[in-house]
PDB file of N, CA and C in Angstrom:
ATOM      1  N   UNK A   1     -14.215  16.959  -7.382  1.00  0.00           N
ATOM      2  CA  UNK A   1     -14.626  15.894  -8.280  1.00  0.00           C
ATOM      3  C   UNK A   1     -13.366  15.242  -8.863  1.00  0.00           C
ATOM      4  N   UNK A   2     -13.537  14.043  -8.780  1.00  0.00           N
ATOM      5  CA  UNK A   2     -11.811  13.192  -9.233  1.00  0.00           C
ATOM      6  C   UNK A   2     -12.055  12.985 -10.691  1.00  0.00           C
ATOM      7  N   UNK A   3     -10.759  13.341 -10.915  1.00  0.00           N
ATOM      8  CA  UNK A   3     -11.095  13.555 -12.753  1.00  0.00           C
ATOM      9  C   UNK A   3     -10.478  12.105 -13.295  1.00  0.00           C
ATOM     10  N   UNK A   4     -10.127  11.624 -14.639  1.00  0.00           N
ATOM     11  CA  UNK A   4     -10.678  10.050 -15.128  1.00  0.00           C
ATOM     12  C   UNK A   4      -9.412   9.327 -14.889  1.00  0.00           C
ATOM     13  N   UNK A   5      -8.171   9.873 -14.652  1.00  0.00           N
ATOM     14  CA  UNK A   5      -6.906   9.744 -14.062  1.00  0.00           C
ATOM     15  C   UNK A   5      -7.067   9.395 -12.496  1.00  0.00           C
ATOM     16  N   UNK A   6      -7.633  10.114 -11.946  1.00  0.00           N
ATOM     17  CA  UNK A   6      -7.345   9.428 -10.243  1.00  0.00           C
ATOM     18  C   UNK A   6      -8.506   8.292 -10.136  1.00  0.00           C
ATOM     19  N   UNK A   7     -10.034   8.376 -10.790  1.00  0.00           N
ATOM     20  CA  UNK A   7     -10.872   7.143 -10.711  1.00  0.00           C
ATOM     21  C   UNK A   7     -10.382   6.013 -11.190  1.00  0.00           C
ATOM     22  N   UNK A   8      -9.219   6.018 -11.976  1.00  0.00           N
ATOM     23  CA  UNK A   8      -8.837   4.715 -12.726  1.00  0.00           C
ATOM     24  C   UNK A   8      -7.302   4.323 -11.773  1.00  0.00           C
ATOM     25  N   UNK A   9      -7.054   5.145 -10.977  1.00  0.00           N
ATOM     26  CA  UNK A   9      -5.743   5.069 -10.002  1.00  0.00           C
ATOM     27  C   UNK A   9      -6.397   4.523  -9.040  1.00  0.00           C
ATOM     28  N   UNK A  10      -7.262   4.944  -8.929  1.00  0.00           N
ATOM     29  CA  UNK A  10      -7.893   4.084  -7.423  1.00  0.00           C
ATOM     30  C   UNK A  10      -8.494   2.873  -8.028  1.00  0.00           C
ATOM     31  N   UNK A  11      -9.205   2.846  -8.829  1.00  0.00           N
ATOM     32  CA  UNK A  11      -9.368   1.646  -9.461  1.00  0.00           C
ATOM     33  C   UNK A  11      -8.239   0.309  -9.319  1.00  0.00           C
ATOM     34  N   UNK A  12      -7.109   0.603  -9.954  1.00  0.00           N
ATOM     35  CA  UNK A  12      -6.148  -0.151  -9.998  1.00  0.00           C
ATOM     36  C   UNK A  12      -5.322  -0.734  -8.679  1.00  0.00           C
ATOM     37  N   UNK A  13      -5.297   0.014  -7.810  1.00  0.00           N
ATOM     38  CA  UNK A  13      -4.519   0.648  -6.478  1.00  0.00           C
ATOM     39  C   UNK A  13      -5.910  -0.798  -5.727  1.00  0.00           C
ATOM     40  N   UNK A  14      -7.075  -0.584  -5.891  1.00  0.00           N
ATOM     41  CA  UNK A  14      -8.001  -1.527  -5.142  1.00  0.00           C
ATOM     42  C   UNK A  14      -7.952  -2.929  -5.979  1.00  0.00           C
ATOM     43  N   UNK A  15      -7.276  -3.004  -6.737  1.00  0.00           N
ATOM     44  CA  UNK A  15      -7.182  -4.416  -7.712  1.00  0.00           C
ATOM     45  C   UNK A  15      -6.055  -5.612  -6.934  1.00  0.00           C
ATOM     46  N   UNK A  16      -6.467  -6.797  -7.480  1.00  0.00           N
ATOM     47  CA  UNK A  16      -5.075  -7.469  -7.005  1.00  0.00           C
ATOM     48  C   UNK A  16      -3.589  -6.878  -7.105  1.00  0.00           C
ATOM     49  N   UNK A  17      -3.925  -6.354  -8.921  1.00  0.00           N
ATOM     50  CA  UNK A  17      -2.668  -6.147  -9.646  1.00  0.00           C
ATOM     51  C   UNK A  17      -2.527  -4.346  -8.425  1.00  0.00           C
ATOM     52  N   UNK A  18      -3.130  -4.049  -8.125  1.00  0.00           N
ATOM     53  CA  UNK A  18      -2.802  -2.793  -7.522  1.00  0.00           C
ATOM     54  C   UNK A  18      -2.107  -3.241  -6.214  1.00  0.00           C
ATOM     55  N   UNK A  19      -2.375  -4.163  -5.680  1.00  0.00           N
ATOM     56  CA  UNK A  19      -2.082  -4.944  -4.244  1.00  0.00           C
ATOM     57  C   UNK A  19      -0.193  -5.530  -4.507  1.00  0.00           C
ATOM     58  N   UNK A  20      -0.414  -5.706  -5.813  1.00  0.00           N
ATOM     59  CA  UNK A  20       1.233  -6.405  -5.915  1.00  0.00           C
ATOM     60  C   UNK A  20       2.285  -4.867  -5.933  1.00  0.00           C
ATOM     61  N   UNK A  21       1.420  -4.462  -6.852  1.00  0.00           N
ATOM     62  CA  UNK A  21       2.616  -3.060  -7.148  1.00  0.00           C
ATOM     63  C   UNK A  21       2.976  -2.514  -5.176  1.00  0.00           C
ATOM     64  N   UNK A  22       1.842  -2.236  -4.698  1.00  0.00           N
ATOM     65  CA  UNK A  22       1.622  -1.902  -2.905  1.00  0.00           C
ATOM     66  C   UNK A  22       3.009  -2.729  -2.441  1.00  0.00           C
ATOM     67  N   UNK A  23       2.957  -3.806  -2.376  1.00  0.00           N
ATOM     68  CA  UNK A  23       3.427  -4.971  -1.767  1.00  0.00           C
ATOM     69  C   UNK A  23       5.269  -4.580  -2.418  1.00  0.00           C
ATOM     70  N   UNK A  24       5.460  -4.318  -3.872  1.00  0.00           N
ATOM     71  CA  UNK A  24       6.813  -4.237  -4.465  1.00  0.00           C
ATOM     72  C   UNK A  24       7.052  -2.909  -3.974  1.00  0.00           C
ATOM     73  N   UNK A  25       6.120  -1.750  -4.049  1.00  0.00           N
ATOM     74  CA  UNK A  25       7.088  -0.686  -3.495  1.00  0.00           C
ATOM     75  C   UNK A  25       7.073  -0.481  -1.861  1.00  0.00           C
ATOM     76  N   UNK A  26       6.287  -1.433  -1.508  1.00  0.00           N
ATOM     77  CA  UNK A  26       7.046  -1.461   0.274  1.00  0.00           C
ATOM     78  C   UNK A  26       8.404  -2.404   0.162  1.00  0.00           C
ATOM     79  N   UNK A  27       8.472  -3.186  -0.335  1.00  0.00           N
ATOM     80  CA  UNK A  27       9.953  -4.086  -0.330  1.00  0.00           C
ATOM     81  C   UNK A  27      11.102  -2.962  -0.977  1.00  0.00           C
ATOM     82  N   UNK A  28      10.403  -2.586  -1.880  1.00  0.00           N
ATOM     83  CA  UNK A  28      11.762  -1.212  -2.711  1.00  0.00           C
ATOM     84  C   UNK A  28      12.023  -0.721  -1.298  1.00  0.00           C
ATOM     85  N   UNK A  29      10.964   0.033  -0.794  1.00  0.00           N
ATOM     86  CA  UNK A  29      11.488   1.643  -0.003  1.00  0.00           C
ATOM     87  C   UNK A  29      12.037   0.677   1.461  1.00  0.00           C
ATOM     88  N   UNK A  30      11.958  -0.467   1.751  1.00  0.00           N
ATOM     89  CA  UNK A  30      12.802  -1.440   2.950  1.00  0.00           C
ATOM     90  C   UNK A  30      13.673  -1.541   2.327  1.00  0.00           C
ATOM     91  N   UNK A  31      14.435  -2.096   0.966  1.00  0.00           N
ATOM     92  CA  UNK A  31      15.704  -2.025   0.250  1.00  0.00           C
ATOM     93  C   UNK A  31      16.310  -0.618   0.477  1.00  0.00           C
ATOM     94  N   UNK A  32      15.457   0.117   0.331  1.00  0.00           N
ATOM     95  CA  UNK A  32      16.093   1.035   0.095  1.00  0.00           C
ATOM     96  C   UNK A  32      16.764   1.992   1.433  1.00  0.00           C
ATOM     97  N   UNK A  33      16.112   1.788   2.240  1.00  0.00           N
ATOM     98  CA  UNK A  33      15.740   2.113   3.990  1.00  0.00           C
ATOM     99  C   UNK A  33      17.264   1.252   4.544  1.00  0.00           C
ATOM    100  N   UNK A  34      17.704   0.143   4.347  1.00  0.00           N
ATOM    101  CA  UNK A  34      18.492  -0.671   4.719  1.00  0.00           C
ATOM    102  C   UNK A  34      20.209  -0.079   4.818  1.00  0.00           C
ATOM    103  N   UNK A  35      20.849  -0.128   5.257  1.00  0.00           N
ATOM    104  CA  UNK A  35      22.265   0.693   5.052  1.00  0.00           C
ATOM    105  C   UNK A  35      23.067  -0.050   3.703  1.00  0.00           C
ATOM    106  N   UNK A  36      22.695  -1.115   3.223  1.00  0.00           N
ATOM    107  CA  UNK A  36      23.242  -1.538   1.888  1.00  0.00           C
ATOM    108  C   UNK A  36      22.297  -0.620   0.521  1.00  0.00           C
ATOM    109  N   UNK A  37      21.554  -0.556   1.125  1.00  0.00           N
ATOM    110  CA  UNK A  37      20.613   0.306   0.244  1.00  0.00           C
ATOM    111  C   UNK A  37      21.135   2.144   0.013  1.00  0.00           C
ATOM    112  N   UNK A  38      21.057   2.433   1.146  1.00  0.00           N
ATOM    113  CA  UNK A  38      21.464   3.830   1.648  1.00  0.00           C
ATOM    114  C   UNK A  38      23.160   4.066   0.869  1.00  0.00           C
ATOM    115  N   UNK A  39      23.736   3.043   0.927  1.00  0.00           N
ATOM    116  CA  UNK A  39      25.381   2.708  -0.172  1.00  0.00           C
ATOM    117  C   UNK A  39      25.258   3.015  -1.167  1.00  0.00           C
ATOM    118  N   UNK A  40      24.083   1.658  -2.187  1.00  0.00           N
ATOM    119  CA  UNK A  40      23.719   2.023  -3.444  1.00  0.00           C
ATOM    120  C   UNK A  40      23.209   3.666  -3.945  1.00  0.00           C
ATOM    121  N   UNK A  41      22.153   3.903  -3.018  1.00  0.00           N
ATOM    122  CA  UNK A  41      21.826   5.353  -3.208  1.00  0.00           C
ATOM    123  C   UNK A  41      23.320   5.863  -3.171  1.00  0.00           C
ATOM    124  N   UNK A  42      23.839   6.168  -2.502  1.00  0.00           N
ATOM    125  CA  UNK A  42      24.942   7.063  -2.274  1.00  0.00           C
ATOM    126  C   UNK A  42      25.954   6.949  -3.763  1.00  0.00           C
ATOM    127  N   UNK A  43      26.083   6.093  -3.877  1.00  0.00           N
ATOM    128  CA  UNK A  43      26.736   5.501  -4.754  1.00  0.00           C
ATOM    129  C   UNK A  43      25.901   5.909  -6.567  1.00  0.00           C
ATOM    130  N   UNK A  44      24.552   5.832  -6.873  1.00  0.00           N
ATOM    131  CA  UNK A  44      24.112   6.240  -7.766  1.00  0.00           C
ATOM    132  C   UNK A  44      24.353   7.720  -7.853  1.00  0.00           C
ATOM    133  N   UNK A  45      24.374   8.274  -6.887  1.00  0.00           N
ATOM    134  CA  UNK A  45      24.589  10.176  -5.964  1.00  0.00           C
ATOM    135  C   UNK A  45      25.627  10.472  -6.926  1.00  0.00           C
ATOM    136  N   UNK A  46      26.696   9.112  -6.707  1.00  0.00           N
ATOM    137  CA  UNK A  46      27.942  10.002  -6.902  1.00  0.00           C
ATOM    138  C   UNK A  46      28.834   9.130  -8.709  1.00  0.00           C
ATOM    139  N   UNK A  47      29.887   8.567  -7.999  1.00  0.00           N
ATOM    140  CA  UNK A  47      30.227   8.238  -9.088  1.00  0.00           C
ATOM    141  C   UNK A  47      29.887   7.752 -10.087  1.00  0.00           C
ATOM    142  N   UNK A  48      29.480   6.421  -9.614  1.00  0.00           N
ATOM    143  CA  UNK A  48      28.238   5.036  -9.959  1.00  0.00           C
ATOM    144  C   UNK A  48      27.059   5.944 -10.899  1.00  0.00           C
ATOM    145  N   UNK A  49      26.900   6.965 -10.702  1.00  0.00           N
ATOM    146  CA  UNK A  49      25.528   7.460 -11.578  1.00  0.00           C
ATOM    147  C   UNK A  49      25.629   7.980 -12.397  1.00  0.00           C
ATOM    148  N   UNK A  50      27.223   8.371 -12.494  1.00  0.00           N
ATOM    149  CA  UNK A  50      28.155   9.456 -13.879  1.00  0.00           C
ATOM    150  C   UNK A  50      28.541   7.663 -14.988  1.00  0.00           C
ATOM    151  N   UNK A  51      28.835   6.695 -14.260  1.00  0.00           N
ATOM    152  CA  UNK A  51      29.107   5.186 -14.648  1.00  0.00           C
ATOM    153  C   UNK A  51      27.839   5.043 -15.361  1.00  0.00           C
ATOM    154  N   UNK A  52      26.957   4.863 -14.870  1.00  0.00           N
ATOM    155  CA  UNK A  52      24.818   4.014 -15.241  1.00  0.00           C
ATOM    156  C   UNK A  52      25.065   5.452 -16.432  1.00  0.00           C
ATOM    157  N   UNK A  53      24.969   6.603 -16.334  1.00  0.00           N
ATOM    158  CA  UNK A  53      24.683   7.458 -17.666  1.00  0.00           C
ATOM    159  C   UNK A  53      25.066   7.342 -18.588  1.00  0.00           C
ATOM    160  N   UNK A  54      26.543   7.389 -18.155  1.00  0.00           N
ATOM    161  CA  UNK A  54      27.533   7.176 -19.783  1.00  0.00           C
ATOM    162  C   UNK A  54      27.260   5.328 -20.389  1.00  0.00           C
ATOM    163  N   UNK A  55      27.041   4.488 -19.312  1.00  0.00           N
ATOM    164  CA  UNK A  55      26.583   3.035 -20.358  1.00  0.00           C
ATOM    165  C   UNK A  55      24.988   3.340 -20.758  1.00  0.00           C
ATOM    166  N   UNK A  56      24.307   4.081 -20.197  1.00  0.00           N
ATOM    167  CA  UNK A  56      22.671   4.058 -20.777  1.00  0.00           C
ATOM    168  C   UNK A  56      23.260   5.210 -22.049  1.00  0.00           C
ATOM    169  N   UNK A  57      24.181   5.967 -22.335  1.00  0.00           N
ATOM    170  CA  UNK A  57      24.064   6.479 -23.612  1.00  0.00           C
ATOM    171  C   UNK A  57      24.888   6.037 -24.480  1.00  0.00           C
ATOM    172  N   UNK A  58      25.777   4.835 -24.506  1.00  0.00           N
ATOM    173  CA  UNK A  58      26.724   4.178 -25.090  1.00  0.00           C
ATOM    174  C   UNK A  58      25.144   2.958 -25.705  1.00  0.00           C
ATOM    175  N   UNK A  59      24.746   2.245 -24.582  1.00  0.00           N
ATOM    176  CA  UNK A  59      23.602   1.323 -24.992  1.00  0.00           C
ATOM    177  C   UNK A  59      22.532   2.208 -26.135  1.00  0.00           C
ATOM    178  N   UNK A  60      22.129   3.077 -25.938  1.00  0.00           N
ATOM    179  CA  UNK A  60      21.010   3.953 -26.480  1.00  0.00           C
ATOM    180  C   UNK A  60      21.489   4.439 -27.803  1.00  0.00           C
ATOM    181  N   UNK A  61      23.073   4.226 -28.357  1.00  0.00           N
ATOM    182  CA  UNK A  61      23.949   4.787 -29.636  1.00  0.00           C
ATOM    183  C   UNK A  61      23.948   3.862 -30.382  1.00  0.00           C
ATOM    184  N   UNK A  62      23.739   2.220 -29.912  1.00  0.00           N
ATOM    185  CA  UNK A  62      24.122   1.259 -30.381  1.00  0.00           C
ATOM    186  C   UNK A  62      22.668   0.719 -31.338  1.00  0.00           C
ATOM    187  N   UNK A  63      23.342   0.426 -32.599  1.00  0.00           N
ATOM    188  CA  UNK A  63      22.420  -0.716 -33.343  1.00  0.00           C
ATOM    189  C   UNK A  63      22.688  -2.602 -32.565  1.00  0.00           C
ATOM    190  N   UNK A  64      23.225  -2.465 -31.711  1.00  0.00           N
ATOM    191  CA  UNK A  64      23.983  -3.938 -31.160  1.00  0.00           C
ATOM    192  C   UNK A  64      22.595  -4.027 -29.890  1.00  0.00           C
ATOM    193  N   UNK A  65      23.064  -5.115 -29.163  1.00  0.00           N
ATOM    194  CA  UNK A  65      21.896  -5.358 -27.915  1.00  0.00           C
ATOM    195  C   UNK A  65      22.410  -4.513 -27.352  1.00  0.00           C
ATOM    196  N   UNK A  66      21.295  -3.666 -26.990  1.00  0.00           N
ATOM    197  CA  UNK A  66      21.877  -2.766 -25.750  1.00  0.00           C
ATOM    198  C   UNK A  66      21.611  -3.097 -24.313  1.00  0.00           C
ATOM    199  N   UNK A  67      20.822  -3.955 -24.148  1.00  0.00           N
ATOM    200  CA  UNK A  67      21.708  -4.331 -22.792  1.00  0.00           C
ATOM    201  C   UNK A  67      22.864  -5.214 -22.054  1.00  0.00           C
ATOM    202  N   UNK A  68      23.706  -5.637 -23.914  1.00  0.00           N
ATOM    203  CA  UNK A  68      24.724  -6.156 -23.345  1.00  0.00           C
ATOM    204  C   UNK A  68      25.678  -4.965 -23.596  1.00  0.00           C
ATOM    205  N   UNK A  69      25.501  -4.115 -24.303  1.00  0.00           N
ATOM    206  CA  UNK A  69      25.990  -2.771 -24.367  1.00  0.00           C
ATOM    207  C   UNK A  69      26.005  -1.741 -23.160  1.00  0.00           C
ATOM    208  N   UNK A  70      24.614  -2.028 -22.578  1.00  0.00           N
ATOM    209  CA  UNK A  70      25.013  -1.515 -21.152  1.00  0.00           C
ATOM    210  C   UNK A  70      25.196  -1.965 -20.123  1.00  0.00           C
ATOM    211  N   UNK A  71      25.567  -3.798 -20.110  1.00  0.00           N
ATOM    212  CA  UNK A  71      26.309  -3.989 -18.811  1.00  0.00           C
ATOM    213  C   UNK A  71      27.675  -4.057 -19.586  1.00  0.00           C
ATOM    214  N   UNK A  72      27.879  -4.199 -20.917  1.00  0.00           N
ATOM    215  CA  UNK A  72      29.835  -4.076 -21.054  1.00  0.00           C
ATOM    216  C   UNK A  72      30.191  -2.856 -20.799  1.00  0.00           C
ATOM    217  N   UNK A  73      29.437  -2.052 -20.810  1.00  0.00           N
ATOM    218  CA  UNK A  73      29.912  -0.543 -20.436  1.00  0.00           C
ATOM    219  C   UNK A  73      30.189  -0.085 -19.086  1.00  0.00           C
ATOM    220  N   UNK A  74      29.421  -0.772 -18.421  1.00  0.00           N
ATOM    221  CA  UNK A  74      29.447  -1.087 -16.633  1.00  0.00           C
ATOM    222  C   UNK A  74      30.124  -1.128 -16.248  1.00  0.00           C
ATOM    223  N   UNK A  75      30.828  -2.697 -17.079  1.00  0.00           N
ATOM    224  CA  UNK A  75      31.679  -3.708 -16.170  1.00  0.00           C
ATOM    225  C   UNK A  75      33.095  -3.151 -17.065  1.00  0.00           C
ATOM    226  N   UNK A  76      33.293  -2.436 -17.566  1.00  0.00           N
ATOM    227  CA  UNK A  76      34.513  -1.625 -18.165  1.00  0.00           C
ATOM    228  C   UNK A  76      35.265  -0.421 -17.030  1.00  0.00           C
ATOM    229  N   UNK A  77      34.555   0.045 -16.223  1.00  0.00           N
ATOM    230  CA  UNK A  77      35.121   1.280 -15.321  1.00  0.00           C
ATOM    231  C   UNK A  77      35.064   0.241 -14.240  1.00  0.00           C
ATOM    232  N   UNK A  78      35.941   1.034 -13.712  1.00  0.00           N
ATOM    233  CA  UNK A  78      35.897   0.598 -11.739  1.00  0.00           C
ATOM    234  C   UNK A  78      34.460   1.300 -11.087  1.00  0.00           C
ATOM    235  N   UNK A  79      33.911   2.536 -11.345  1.00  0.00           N
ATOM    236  CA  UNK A  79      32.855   2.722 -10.835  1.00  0.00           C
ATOM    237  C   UNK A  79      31.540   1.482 -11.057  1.00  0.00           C
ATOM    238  N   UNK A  80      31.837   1.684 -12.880  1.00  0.00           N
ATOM    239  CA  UNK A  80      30.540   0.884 -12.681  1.00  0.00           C
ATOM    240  C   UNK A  80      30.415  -0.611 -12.574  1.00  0.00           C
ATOM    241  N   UNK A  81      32.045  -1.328 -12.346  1.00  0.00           N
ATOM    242  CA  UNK A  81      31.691  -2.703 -11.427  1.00  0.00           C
ATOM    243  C   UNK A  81      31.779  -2.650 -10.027  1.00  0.00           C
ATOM    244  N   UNK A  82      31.700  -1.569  -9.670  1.00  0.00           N
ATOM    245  CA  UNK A  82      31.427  -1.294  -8.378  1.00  0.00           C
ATOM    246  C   UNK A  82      30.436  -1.041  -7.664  1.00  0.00           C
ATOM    247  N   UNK A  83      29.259  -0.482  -8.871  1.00  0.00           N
ATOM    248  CA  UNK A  83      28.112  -0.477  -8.826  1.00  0.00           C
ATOM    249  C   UNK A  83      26.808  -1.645  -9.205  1.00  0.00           C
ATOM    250  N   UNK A  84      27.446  -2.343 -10.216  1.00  0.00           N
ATOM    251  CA  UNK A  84      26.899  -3.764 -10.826  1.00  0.00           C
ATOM    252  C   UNK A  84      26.771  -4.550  -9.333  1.00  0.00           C
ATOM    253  N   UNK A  85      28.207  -4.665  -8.796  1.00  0.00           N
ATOM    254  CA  UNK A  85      28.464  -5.159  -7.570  1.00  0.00           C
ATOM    255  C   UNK A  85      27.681  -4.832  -6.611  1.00  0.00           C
ATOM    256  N   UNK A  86      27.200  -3.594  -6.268  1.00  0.00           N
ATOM    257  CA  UNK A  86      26.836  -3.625  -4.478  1.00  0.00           C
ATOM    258  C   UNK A  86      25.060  -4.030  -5.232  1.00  0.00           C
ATOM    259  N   UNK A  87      24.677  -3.690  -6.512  1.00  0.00           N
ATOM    260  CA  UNK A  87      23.350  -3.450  -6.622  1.00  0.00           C
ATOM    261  C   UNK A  87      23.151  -5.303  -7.165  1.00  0.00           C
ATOM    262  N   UNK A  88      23.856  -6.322  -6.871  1.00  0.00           N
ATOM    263  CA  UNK A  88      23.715  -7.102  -7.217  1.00  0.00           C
ATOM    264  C   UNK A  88      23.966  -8.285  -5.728  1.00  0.00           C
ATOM    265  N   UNK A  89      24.539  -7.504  -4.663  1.00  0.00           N
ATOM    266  CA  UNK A  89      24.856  -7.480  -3.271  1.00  0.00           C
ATOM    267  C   UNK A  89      22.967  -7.079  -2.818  1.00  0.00           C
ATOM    268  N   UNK A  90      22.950  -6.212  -3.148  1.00  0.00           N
ATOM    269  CA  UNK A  90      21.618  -5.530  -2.722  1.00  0.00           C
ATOM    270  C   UNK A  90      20.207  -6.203  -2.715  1.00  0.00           C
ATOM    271  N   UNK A  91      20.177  -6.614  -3.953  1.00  0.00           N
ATOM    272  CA  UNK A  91      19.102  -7.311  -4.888  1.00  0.00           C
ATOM    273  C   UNK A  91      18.828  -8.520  -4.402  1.00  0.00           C
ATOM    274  N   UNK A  92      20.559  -9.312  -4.240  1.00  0.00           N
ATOM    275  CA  UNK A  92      20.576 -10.607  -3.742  1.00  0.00           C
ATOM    276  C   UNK A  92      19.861 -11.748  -4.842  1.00  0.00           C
ATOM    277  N   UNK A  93      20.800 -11.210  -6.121  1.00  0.00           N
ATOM    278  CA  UNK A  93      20.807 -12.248  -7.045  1.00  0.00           C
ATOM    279  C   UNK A  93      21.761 -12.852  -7.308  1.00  0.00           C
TER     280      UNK A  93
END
């Protein structure tokens, strides 16, 4: 018996709005599938993800905007404009 969590998942999942989310995480997991993608991953793996932590807890300390707090924190290391970079390569904005 599907309890009120999966009737309302399938619910949603059969909706338009369930059809878009479908539609965004097949384009994610092809981003992600792609060898520029497979970089970024690698790259969040390693340095780049020690970079994204320390600006998400520099942003998260701040009474200031934190998300200009966490892209100045980014774009301050070589990792993390290295990472701004490929995930902005990636995105294709």
């Amino acid at each position: 018996m599907p309890s009120e969590y999966e009737s309302m998942a399938r619910a949603l999942m059969s909706s338009p709005q369930g059809a878009k989310i479908i539609q965004t995480l097949d384009k994610l997991s092809a981003t992600a599938s792609s060898p520029n993608g497979r970089q970024l991953i690698a790259m969040l793996a390693g340095n780049g993800g020690d970079a994204l932590k320390a600006a998400a807890m520099a942003a998260n300390q701040t009474e200031k905007d934190p998300a200009r707090v966490l892209m100045s924190s980014l774009l301050s290391s070589k990792d993390g404009a290295s990472l701004i970079a490929k995930i902005v390569e990636v995105v294709g904005v």
